[in-house]
N, C-alpha and C. Protein backbone atom coordinates (compact mmCIF):
# COMPACT_ATOMS: atom_id res chain seq x y z
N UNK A 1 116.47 -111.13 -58.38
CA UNK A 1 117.39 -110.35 -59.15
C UNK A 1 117.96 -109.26 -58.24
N UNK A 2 119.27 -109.40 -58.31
CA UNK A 2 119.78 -108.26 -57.35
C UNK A 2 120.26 -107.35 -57.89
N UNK A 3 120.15 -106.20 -57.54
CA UNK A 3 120.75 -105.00 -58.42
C UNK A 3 122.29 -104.38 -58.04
N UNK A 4 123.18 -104.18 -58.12
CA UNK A 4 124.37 -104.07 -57.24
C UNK A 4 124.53 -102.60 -57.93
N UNK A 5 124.84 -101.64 -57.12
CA UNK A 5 126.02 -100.34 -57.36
C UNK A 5 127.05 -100.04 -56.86
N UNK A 6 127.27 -99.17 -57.36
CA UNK A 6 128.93 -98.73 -57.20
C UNK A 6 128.61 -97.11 -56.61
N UNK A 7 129.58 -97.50 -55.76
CA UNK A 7 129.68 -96.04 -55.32
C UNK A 7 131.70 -95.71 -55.34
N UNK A 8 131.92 -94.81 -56.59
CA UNK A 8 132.96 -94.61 -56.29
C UNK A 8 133.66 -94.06 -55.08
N UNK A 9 134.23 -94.05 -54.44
CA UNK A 9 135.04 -92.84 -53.48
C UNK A 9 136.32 -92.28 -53.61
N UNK A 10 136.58 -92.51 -54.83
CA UNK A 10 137.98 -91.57 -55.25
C UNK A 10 137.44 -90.38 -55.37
N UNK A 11 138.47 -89.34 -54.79
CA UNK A 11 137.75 -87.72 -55.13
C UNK A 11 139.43 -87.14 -54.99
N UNK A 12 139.93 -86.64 -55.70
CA UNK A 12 141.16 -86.38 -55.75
C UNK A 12 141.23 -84.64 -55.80
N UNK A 13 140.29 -84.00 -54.83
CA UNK A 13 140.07 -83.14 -54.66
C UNK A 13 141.17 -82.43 -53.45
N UNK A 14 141.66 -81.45 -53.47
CA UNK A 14 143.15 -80.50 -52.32
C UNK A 14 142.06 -81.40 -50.78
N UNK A 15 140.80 -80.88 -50.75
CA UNK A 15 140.01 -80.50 -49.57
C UNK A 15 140.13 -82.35 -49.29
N UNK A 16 139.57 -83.50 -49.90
CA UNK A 16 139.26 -84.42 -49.67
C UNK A 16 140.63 -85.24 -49.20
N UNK A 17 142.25 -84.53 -49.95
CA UNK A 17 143.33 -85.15 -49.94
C UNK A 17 143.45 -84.75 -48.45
N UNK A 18 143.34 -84.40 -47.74
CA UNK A 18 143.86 -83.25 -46.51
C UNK A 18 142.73 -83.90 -45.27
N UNK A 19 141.39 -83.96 -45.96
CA UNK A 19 140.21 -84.23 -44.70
C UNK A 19 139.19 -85.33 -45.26
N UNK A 20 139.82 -86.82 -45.57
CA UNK A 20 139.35 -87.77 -46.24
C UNK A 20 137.94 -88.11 -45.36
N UNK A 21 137.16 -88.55 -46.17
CA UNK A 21 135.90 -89.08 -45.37
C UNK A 21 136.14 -89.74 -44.36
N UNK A 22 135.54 -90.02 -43.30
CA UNK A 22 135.63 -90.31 -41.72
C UNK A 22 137.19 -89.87 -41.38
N UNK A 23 137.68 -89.24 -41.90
CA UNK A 23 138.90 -88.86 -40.85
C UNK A 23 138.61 -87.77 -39.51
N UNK A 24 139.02 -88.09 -38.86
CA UNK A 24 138.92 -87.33 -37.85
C UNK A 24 138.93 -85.67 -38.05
N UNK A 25 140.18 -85.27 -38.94
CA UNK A 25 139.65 -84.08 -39.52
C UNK A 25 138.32 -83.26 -39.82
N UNK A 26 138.13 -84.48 -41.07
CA UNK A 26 136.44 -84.08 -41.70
C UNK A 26 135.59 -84.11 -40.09
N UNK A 27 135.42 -84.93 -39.19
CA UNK A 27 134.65 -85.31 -38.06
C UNK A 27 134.91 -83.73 -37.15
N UNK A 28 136.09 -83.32 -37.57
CA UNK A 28 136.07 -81.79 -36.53
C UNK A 28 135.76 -80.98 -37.08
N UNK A 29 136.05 -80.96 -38.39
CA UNK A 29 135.01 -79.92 -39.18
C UNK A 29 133.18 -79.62 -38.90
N UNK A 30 133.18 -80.79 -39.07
CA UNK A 30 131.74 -80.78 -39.23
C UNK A 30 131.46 -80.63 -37.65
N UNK A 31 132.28 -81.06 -36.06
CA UNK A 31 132.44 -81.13 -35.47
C UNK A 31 131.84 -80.02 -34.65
N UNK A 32 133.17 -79.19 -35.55
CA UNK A 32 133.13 -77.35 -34.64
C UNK A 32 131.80 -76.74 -35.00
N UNK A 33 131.04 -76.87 -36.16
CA UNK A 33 130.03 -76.74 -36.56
C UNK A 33 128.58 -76.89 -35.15
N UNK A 34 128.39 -78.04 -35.18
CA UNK A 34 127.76 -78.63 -34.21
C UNK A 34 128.17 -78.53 -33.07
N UNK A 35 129.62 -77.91 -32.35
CA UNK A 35 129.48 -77.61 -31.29
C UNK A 35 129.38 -76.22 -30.94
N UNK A 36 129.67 -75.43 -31.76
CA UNK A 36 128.99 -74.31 -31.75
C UNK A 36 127.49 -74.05 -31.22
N UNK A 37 126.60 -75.25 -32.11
CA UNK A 37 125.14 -74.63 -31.89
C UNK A 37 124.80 -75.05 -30.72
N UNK A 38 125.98 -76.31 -30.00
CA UNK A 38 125.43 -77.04 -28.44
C UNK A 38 125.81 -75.76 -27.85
N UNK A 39 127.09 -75.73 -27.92
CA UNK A 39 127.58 -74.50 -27.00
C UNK A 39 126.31 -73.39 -26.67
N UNK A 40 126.04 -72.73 -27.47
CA UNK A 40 125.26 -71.44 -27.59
C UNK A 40 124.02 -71.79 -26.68
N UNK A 41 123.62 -73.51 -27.08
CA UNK A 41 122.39 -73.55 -26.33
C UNK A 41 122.74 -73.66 -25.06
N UNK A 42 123.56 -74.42 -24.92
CA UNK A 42 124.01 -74.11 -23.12
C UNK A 42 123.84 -73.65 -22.53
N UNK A 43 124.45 -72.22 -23.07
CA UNK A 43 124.65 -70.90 -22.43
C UNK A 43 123.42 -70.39 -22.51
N UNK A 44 122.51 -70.47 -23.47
CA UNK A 44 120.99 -69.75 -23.65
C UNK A 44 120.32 -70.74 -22.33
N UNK A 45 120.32 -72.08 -22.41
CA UNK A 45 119.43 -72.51 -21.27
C UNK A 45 119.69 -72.16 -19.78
N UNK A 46 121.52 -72.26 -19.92
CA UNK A 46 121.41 -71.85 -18.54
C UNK A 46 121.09 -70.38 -17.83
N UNK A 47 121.71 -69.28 -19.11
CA UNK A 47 120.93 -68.09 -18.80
C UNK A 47 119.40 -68.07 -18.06
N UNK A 48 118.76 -68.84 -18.05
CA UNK A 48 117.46 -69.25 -17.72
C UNK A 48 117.13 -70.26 -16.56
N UNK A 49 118.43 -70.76 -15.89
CA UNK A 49 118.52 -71.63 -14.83
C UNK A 49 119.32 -70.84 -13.52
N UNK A 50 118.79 -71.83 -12.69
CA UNK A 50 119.87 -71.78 -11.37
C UNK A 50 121.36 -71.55 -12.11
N UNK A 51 122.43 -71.61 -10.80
CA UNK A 51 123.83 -71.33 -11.70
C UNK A 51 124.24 -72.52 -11.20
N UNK A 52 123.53 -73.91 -9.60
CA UNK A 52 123.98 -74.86 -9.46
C UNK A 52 124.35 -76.11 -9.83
N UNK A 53 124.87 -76.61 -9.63
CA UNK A 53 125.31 -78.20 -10.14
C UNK A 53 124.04 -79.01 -10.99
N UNK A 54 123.45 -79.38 -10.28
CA UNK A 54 121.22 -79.69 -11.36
C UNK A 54 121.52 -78.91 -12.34
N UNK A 55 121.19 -77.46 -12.57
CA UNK A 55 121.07 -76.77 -13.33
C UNK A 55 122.08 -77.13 -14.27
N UNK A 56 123.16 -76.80 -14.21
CA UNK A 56 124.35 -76.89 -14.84
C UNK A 56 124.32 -78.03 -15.60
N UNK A 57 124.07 -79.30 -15.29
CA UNK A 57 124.02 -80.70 -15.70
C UNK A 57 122.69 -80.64 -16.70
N UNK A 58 121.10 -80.37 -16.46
CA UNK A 58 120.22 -80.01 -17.17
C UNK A 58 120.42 -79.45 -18.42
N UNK A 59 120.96 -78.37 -18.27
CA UNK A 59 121.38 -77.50 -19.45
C UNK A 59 122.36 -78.27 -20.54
N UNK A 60 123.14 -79.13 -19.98
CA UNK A 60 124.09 -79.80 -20.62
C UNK A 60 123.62 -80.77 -21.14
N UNK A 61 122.20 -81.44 -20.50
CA UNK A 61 122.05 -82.55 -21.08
C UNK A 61 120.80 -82.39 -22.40
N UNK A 62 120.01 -81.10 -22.19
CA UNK A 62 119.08 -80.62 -23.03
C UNK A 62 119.74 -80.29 -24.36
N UNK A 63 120.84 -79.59 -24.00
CA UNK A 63 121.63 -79.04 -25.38
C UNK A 63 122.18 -80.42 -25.88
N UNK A 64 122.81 -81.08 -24.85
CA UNK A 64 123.38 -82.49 -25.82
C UNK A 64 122.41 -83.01 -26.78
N UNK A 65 121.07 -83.09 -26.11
CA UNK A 65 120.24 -84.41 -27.13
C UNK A 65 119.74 -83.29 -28.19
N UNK A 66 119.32 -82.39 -27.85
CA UNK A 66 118.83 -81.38 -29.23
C UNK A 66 119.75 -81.19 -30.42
N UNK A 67 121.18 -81.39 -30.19
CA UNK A 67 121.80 -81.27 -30.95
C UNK A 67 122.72 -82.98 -31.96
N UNK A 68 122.56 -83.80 -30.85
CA UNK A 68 122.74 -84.77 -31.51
C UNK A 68 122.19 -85.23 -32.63
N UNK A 69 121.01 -85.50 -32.77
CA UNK A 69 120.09 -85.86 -34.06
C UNK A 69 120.19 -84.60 -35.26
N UNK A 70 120.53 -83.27 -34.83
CA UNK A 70 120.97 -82.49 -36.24
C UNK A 70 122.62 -83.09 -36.28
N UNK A 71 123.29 -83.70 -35.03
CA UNK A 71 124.52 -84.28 -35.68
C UNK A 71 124.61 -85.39 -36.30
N UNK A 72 124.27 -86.02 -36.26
CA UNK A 72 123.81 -87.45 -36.76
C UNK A 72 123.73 -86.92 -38.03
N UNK A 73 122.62 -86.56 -38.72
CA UNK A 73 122.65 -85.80 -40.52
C UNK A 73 123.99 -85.43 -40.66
N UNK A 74 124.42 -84.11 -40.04
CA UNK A 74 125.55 -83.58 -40.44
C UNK A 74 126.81 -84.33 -40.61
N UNK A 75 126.85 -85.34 -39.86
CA UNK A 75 128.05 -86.49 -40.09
C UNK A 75 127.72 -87.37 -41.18
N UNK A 76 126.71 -88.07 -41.18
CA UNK A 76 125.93 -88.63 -42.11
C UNK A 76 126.28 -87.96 -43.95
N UNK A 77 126.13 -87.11 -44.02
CA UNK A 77 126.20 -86.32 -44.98
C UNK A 77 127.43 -85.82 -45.47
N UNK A 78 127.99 -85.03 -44.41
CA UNK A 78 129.59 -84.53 -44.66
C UNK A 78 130.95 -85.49 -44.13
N UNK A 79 130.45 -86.41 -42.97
CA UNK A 79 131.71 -86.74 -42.53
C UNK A 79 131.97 -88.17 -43.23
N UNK A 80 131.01 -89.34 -43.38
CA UNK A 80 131.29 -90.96 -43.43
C UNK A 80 130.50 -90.46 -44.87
N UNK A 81 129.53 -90.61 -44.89
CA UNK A 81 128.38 -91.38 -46.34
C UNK A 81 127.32 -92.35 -45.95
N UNK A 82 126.31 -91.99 -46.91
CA UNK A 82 125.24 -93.08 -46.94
C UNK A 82 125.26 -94.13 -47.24
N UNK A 83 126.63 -95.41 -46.68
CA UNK A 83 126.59 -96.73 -47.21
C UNK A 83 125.88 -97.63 -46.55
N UNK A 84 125.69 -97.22 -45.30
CA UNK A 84 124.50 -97.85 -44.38
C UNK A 84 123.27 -97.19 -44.63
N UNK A 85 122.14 -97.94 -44.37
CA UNK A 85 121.13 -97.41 -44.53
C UNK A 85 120.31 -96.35 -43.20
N UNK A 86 120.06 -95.48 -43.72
CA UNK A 86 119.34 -94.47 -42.74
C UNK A 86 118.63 -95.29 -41.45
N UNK A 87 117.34 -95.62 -41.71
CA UNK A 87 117.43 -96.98 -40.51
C UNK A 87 118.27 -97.34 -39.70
N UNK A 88 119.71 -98.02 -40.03
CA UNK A 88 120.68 -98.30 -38.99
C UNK A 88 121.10 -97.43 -38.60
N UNK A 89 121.50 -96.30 -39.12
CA UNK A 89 122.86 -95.14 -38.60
C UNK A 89 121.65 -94.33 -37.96
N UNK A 90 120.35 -94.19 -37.63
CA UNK A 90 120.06 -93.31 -37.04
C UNK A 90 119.57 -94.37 -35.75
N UNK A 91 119.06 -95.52 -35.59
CA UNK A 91 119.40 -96.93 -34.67
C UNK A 91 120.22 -96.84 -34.02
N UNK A 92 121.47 -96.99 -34.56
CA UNK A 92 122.86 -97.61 -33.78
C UNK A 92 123.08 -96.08 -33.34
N UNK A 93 122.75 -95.21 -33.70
CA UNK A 93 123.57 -93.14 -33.23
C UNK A 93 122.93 -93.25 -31.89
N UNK A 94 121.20 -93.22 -31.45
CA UNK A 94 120.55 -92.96 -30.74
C UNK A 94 121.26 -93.69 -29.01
N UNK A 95 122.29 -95.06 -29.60
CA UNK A 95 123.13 -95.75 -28.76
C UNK A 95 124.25 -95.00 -28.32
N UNK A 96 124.79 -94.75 -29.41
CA UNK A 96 126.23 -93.72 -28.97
C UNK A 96 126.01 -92.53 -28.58
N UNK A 97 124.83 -91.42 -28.92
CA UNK A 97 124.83 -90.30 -28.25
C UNK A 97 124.05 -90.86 -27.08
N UNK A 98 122.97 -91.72 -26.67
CA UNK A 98 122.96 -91.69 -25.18
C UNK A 98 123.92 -92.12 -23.91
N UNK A 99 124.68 -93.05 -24.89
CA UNK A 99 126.20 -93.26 -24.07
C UNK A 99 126.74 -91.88 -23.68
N UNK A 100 127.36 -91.18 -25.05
CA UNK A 100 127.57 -89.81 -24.58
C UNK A 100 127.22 -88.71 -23.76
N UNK A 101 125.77 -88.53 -24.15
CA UNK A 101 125.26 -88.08 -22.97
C UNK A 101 125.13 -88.12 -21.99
N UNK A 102 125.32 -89.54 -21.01
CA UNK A 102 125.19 -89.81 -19.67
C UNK A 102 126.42 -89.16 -19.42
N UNK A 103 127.40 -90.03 -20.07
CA UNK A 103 128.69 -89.69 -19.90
C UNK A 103 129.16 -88.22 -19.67
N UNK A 104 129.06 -87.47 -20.84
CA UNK A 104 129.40 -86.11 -20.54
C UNK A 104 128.52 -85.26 -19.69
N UNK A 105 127.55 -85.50 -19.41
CA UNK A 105 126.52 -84.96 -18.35
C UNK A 105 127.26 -85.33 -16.94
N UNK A 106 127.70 -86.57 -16.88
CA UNK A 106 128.41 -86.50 -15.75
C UNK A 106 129.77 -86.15 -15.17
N UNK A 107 130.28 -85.82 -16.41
CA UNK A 107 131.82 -85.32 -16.53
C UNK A 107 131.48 -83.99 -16.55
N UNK A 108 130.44 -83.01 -16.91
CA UNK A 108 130.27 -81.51 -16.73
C UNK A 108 129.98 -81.21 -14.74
N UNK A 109 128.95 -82.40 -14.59
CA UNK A 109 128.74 -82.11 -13.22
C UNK A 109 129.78 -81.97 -11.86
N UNK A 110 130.89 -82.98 -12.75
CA UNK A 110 131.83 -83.08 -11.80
C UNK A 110 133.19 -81.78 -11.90
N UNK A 111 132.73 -80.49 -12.63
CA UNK A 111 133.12 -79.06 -12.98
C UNK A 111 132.07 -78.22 -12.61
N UNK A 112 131.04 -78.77 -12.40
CA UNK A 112 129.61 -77.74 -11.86
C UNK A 112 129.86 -76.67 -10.86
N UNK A 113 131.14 -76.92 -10.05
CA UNK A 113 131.47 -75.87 -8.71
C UNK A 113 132.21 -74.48 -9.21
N UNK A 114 132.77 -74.94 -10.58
CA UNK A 114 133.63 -74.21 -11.03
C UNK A 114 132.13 -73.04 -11.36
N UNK A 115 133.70 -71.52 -11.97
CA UNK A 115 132.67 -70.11 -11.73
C UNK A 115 133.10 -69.75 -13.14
N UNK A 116 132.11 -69.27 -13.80
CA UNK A 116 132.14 -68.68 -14.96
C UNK A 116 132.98 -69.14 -16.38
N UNK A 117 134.26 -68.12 -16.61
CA UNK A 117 135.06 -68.72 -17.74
C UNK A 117 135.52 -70.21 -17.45
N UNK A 118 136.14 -70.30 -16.32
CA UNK A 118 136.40 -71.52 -15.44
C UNK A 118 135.80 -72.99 -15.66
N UNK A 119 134.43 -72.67 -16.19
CA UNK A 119 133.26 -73.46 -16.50
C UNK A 119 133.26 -73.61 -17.80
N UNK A 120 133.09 -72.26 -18.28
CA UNK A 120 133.21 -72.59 -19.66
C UNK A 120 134.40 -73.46 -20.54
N UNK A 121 135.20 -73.24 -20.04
CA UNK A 121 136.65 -73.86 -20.61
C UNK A 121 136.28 -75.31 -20.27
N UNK A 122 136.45 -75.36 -19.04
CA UNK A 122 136.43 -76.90 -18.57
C UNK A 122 134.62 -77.78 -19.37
N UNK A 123 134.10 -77.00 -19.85
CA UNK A 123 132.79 -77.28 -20.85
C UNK A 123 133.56 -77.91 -22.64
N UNK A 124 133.95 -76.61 -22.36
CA UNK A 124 134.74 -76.92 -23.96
C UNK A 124 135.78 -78.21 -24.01
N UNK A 125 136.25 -78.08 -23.13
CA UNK A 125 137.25 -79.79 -22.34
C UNK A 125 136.52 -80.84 -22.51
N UNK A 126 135.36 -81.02 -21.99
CA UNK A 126 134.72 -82.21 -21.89
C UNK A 126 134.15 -82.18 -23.01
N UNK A 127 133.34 -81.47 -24.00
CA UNK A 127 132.94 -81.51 -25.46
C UNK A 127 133.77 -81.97 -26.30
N UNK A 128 135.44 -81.32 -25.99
CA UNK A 128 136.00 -81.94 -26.87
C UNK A 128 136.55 -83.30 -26.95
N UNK A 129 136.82 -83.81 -25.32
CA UNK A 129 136.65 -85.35 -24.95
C UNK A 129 136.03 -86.15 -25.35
N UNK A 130 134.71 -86.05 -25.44
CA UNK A 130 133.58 -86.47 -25.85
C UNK A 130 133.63 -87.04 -27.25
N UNK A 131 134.14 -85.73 -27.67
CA UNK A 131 133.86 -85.25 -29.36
C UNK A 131 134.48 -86.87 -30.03
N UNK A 132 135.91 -86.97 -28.82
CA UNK A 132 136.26 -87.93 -29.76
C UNK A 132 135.95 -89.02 -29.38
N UNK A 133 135.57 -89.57 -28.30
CA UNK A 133 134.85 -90.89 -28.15
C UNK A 133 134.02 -91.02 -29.34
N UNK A 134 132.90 -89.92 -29.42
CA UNK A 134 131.94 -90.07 -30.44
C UNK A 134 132.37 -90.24 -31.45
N UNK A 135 133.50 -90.14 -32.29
CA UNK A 135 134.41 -89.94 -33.58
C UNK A 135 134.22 -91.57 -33.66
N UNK A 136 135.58 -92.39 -32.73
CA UNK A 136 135.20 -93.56 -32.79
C UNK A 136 134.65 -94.64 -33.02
N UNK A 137 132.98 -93.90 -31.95
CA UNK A 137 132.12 -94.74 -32.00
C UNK A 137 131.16 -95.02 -33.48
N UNK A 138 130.99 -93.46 -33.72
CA UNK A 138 130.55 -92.97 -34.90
C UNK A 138 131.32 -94.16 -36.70
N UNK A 139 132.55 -93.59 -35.89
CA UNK A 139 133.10 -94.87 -37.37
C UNK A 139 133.29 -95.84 -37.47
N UNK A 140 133.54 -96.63 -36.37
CA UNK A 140 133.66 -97.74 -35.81
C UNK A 140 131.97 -98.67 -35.99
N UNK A 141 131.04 -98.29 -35.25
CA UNK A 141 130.04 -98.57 -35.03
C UNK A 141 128.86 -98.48 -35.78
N UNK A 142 128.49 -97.43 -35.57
CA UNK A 142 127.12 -96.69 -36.33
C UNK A 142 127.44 -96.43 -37.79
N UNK A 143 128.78 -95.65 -38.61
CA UNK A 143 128.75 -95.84 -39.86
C UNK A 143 129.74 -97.57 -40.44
N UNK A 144 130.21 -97.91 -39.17
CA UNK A 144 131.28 -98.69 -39.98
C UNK A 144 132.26 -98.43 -41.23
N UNK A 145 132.88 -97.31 -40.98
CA UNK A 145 133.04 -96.72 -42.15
C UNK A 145 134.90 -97.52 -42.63
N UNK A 146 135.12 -97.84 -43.61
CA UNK A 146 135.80 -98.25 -44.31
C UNK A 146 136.48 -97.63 -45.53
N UNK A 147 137.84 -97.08 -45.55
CA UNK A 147 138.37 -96.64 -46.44
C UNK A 147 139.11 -97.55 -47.63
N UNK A 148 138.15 -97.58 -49.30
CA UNK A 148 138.34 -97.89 -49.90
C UNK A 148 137.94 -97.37 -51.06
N UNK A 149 138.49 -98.15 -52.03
CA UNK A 149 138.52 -97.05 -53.50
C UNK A 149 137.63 -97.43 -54.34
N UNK A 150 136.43 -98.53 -54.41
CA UNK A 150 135.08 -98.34 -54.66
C UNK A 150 135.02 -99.45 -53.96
N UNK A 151 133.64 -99.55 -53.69
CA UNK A 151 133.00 -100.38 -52.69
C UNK A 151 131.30 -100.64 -53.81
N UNK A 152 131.11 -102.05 -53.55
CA UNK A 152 129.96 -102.03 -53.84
C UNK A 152 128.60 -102.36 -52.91
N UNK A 153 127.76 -101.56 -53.26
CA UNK A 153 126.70 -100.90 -52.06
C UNK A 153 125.47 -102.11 -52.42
């Protein structure tokens, strides 16, 4: 006996008309959120490091993974929906943020010479590069997310 539900997704709400689930919008919302708290750690780890290229890359890659898995929920929750099951989307994420991570770990290193604001900017550059690969991958992949006007789950 199979049980089938419905999950509506009409929401005819100003906020939802403007930043529909998986739109890229909603994904920067929730986005700036989460890069905020990478950002901060960055800057807190590296306060605590060398100022060289290692260091620089370390810091980048500590803050990446600490913050991925609180992103993973936060997208999960605010950006796509629970139509996949927790199991997969936290499975298939652990793929796309370590993609990311190599990736942007090595795209920060190759700005590592740079000095101060210089760094920082060109930080915020590659986060936001990133940001959207991960957008992609995120809807594409890990939520598969599909815009339709009910779906049954």
């Amino acid at each position: 006996m199979s049980l089938r539900t419905t999950i509506n997704m009409e929401n005819n709400s100003v906020f939802s008309q403007l930043a529909p689930r998986g739109s890229l919008q909603r994904f920067t919302l929730a986005g700036g959120f989460n890069s905020a708290v990478f950002f901060l750690m960055w800057e807190c780890i590296r306060f605590f490091l060398d100022d060289d290229k290692t260091s620089i890359r370390i810091a980048w890659a500590v803050a990446w993974a600490a913050t991925a898995f609180m992103a993973h929920f936060i997208h999960r929750w605010f950006t796509f929906d629970n139509r996949k099951s927790m199991q997969w989307t936290i499975g298939s994420s652990i793929g796309a943020y370590a993609f990311s991570l190599a990736g942007s770990t090595y795209t920060i290193g190759l700005f590592a010479n740079e000095q101060g604001d210089t760094l920082r900017l060109l930080g915020i550059a590659n986060m936001l590069a990133w940001g959207l690969i991960i957008w992609a991958i995120m809807r594409l992949f890990v939520f598969q997310y599909r815009v339709e006007k009910t779906q049954t789950a």
